[in-house]
N, C-alpha and C. Protein backbone atom coordinates (compact mmCIF):
# COMPACT_ATOMS: atom_id res chain seq x y z
N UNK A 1 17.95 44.11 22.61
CA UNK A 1 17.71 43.38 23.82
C UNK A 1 17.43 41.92 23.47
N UNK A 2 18.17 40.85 24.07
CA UNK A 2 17.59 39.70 24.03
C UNK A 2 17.51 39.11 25.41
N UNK A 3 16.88 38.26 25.49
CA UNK A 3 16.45 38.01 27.00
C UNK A 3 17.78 36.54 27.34
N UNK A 4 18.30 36.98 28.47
CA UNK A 4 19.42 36.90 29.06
C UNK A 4 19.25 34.89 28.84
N UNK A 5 17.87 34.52 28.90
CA UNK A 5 17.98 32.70 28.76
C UNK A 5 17.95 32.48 27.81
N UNK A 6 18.11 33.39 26.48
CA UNK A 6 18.65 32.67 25.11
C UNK A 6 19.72 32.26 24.87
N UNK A 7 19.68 31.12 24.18
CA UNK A 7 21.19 30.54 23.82
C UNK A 7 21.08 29.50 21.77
N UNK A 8 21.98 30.56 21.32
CA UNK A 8 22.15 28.88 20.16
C UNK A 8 22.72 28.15 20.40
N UNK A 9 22.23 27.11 19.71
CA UNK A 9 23.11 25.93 20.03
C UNK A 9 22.20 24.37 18.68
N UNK A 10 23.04 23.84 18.73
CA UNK A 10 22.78 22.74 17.13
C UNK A 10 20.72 22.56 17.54
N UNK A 11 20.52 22.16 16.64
CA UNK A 11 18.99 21.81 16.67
C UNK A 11 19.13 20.56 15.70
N UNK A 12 18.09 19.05 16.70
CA UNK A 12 17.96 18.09 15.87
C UNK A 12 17.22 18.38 14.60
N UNK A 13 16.14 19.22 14.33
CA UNK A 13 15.35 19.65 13.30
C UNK A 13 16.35 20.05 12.36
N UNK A 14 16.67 21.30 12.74
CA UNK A 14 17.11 21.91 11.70
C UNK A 14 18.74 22.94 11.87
N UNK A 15 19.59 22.21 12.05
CA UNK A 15 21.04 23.19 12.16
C UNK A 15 21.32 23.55 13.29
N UNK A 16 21.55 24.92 13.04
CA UNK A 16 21.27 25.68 14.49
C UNK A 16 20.09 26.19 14.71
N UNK A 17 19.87 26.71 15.92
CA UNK A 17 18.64 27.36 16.65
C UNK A 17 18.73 27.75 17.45
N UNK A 18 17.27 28.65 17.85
CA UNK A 18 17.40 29.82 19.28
C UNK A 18 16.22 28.72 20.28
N UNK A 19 17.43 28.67 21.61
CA UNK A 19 16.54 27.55 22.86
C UNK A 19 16.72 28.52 24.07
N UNK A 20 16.42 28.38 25.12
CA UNK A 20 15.88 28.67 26.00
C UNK A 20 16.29 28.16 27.59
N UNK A 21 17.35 27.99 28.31
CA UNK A 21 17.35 27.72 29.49
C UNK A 21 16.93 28.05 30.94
N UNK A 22 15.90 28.88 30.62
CA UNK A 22 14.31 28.68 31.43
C UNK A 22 13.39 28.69 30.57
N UNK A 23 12.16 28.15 31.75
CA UNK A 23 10.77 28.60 31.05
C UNK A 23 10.70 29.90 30.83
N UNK A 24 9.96 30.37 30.01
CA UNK A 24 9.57 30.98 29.08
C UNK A 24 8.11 31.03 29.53
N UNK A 25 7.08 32.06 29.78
CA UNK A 25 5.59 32.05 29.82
C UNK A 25 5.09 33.04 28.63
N UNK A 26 3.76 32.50 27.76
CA UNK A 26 3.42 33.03 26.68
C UNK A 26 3.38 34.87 27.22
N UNK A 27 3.27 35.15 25.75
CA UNK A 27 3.50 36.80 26.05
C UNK A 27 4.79 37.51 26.26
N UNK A 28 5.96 36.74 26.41
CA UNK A 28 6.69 37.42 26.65
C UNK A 28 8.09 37.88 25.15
N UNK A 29 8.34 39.16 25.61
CA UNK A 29 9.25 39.78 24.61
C UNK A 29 10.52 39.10 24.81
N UNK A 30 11.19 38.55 24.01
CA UNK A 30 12.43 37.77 24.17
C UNK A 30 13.03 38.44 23.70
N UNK A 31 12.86 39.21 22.48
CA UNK A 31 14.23 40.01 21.44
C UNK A 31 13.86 41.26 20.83
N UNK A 32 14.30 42.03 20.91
CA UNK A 32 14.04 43.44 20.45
C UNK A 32 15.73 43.32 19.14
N UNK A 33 15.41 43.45 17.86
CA UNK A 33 16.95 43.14 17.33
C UNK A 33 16.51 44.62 15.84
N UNK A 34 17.86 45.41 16.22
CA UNK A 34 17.85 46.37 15.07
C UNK A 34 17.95 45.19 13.42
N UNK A 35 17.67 46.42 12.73
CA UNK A 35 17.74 45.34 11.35
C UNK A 35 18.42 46.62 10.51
N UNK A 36 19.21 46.18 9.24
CA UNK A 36 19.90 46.21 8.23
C UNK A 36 18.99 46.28 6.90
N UNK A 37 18.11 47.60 6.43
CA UNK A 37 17.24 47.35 5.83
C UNK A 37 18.12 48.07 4.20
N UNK A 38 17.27 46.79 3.13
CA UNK A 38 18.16 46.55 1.82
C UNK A 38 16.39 47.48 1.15
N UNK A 39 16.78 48.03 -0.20
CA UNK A 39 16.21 47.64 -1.43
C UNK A 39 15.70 46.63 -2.22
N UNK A 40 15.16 46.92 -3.01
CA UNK A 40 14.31 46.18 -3.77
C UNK A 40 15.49 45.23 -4.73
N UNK A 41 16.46 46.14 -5.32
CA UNK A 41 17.10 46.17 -5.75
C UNK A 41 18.48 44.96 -5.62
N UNK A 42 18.83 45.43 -4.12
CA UNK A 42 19.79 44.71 -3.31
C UNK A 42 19.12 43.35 -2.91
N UNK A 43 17.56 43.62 -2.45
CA UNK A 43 17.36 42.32 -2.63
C UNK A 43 17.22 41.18 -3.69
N UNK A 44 17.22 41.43 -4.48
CA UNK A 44 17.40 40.81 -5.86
C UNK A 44 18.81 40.07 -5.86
N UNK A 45 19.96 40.71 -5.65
CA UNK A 45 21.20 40.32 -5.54
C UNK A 45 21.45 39.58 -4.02
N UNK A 46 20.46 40.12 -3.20
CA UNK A 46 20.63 39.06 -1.98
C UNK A 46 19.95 37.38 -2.34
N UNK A 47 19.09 37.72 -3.18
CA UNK A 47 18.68 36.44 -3.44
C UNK A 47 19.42 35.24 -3.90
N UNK A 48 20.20 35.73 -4.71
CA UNK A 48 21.67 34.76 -5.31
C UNK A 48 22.33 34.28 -4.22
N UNK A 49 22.20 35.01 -3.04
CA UNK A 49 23.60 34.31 -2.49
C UNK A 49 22.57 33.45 -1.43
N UNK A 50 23.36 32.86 -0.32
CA UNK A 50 23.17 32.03 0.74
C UNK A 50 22.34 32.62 1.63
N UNK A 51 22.60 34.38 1.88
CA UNK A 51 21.63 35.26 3.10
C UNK A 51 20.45 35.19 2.10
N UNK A 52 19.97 34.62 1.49
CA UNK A 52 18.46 34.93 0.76
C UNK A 52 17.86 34.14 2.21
N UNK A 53 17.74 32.75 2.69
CA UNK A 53 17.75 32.16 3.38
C UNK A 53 17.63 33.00 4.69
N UNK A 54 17.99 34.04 4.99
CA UNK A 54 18.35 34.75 6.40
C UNK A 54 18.00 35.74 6.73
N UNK A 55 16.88 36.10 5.53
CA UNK A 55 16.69 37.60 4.93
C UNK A 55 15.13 38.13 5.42
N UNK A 56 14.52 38.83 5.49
CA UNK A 56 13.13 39.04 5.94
C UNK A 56 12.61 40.33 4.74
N UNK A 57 11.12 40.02 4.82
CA UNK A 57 10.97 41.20 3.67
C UNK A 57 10.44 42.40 4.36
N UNK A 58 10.67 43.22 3.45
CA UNK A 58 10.02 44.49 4.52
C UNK A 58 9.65 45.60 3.98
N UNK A 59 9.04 46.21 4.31
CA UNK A 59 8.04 47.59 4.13
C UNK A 59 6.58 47.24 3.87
N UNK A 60 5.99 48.00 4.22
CA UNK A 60 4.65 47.97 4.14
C UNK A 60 3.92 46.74 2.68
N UNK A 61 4.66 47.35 1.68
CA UNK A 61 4.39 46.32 0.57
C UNK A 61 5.30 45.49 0.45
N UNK A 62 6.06 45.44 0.78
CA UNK A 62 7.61 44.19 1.36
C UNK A 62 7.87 44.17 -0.13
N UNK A 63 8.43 45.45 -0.27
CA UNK A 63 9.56 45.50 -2.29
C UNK A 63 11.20 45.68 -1.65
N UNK A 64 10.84 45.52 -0.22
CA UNK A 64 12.59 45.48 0.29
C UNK A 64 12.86 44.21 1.19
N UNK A 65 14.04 44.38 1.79
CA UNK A 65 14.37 43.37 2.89
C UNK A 65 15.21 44.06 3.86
N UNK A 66 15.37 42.82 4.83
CA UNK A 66 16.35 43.56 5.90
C UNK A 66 16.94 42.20 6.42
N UNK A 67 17.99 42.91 7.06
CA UNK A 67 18.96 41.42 7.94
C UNK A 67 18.70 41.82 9.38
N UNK A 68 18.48 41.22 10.24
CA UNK A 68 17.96 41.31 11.54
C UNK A 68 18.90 40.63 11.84
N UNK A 69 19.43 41.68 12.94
CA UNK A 69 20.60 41.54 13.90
C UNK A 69 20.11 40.42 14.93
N UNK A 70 21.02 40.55 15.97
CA UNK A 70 20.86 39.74 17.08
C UNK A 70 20.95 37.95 16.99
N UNK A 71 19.74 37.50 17.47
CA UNK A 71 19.75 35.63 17.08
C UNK A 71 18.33 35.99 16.00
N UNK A 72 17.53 36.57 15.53
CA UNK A 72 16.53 37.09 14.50
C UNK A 72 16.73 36.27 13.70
N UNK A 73 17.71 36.14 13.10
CA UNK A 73 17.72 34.97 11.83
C UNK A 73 18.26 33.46 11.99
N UNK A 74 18.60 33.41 13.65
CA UNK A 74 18.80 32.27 13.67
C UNK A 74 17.24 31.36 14.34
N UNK A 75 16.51 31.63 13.98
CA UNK A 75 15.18 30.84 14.76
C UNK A 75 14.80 30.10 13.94
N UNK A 76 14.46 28.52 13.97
CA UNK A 76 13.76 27.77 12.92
C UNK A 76 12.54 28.47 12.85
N UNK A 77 11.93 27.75 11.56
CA UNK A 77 10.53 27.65 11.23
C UNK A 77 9.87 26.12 12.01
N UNK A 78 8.79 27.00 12.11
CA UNK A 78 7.79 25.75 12.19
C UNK A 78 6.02 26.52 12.13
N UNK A 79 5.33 25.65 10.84
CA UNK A 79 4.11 26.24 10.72
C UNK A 79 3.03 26.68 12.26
N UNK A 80 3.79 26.18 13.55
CA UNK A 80 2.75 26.44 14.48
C UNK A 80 3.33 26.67 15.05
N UNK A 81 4.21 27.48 15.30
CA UNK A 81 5.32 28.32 16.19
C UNK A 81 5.10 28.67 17.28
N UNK A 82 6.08 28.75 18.33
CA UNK A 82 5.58 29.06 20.05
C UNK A 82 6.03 30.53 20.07
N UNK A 83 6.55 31.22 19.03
CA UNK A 83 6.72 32.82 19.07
C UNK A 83 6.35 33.01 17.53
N UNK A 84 6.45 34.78 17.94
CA UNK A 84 5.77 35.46 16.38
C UNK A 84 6.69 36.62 16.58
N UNK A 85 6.81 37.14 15.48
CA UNK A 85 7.85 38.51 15.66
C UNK A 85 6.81 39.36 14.71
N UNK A 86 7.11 40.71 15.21
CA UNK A 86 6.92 41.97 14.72
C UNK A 86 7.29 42.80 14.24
N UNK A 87 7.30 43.48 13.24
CA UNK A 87 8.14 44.31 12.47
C UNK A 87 7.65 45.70 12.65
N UNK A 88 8.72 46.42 12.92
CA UNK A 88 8.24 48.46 13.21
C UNK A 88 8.78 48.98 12.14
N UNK A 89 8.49 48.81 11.13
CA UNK A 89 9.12 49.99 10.33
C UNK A 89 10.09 51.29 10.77
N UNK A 90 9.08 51.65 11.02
CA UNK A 90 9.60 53.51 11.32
C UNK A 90 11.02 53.33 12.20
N UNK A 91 10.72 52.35 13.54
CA UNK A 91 11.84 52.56 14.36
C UNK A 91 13.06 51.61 13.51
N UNK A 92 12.77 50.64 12.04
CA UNK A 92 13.88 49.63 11.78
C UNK A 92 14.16 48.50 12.69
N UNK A 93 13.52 48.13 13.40
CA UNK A 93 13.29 46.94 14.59
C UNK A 93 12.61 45.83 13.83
N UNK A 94 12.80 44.79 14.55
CA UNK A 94 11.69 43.43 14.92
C UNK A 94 12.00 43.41 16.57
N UNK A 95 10.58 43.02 16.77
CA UNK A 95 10.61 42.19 18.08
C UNK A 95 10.21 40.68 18.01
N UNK A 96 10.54 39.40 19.17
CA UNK A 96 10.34 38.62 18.92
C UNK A 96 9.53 38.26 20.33
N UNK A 97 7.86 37.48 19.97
CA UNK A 97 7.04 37.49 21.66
C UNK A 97 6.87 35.85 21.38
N UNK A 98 6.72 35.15 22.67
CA UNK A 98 6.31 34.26 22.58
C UNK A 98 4.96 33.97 22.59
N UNK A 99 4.03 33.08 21.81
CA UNK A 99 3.13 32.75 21.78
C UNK A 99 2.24 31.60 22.52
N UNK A 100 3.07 30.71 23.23
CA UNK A 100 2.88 29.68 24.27
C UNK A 100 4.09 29.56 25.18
N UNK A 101 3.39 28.78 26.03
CA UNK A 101 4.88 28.75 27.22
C UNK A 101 6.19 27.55 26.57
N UNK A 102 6.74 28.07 27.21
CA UNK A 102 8.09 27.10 26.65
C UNK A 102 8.91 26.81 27.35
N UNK A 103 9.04 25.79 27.51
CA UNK A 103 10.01 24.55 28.37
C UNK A 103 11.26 24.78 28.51
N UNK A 104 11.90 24.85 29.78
CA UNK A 104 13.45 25.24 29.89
C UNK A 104 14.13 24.13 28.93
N UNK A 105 15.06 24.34 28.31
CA UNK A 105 15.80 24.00 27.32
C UNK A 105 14.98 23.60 25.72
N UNK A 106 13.76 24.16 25.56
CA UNK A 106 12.75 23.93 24.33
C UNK A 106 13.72 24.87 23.09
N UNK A 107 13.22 24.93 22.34
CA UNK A 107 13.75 25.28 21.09
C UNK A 107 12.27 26.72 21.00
N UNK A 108 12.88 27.63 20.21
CA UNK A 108 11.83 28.43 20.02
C UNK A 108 11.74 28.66 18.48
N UNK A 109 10.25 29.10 17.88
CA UNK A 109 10.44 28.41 16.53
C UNK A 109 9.49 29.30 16.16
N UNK A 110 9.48 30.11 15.24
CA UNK A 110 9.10 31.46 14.77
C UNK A 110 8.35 30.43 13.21
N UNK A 111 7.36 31.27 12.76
CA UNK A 111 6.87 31.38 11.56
C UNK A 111 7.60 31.99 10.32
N UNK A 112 7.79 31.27 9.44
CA UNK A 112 8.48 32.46 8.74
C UNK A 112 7.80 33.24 7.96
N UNK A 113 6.54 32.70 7.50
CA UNK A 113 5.13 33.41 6.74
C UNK A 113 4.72 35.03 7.62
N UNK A 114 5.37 35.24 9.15
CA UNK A 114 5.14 36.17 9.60
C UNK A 114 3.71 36.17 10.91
N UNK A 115 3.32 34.84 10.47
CA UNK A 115 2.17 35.01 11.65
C UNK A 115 2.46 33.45 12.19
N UNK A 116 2.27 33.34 13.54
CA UNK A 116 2.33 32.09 14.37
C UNK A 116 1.86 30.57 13.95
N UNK A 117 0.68 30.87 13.50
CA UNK A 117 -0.22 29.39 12.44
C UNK A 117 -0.32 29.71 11.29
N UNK A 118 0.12 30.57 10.49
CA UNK A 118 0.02 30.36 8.73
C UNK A 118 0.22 29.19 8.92
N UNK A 119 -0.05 28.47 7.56
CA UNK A 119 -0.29 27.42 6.92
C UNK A 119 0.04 27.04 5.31
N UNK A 120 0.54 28.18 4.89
CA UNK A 120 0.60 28.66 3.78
C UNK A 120 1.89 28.07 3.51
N UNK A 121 2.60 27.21 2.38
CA UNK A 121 3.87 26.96 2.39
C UNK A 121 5.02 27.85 2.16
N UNK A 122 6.37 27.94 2.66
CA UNK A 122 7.11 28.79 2.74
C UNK A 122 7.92 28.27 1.43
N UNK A 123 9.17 29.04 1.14
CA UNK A 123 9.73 28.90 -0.12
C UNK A 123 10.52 27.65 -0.29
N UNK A 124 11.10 27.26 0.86
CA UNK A 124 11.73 25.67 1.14
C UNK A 124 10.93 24.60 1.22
N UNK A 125 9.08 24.78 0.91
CA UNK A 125 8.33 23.67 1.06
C UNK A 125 7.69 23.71 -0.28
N UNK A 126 7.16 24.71 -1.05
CA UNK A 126 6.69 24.76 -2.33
C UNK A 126 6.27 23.79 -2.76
N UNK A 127 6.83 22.80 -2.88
CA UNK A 127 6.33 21.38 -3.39
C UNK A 127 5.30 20.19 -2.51
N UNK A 128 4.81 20.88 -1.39
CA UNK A 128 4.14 20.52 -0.49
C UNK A 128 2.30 21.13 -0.92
């Protein structure tokens, strides 16, 4: 499920991105997206290529990954994100909720640390 006012489209930040042509009010479920779940193993070899970038970790101790369907991997980062996504194991899902309201045509901008305000640098900032 993704909610019918998502759209990609270029982002001045960063490439592409997932925006929004309505408001948006906090709380709400925008994306329910099956995922493509890898090994420990496979992720190792996903790391070499370009989807390392696109990739999410996963299981309880996150020694795997997965590719999340839908727009899931197309959402920037940003350390204070107006959504947070959730991961279900068992069912192989993420969901994606928003965390503040958001402006018809806003950009929506996920954490990639996994929680809304980490602070913690991600692997593209390291040197920060």
């Amino acid at each position: 499920m993704i909610l019918p006012a998502l759209y990609i489209a270029d982002s001045a930040l960063h490439g592409r991105g997932v925006f929004t042509s309505e408001q948006i009010p906090a709380g709400t479920l925008i994306e329910t997206s099956p995922v493509i779940v890898m090994n420990g193993e496979e992720r190792i070899l996903l790391d070499k290529t370009l989807l390392h970038d696109y990739i999410f970790l996963w299981g309880k101790n996150e020694a795997g990954c997965c590719v999340a369907l839908g727009y899931l991997s197309m959402y920037n980062h940003d350390y204070h994100s107006n959504a947070e996504y959730e991961m279900d194991f068992e069912a192989s899902v993420m969901q994606v909720f928003t965390v503040r309201d958001i402006p018809k045509g806003g950009e929506i901008f996920i954490n990639y640390n996994g929680r809304w305000n980490d602070a913690n640098p991600v692997w593209f900032d390291q040197d920060k």
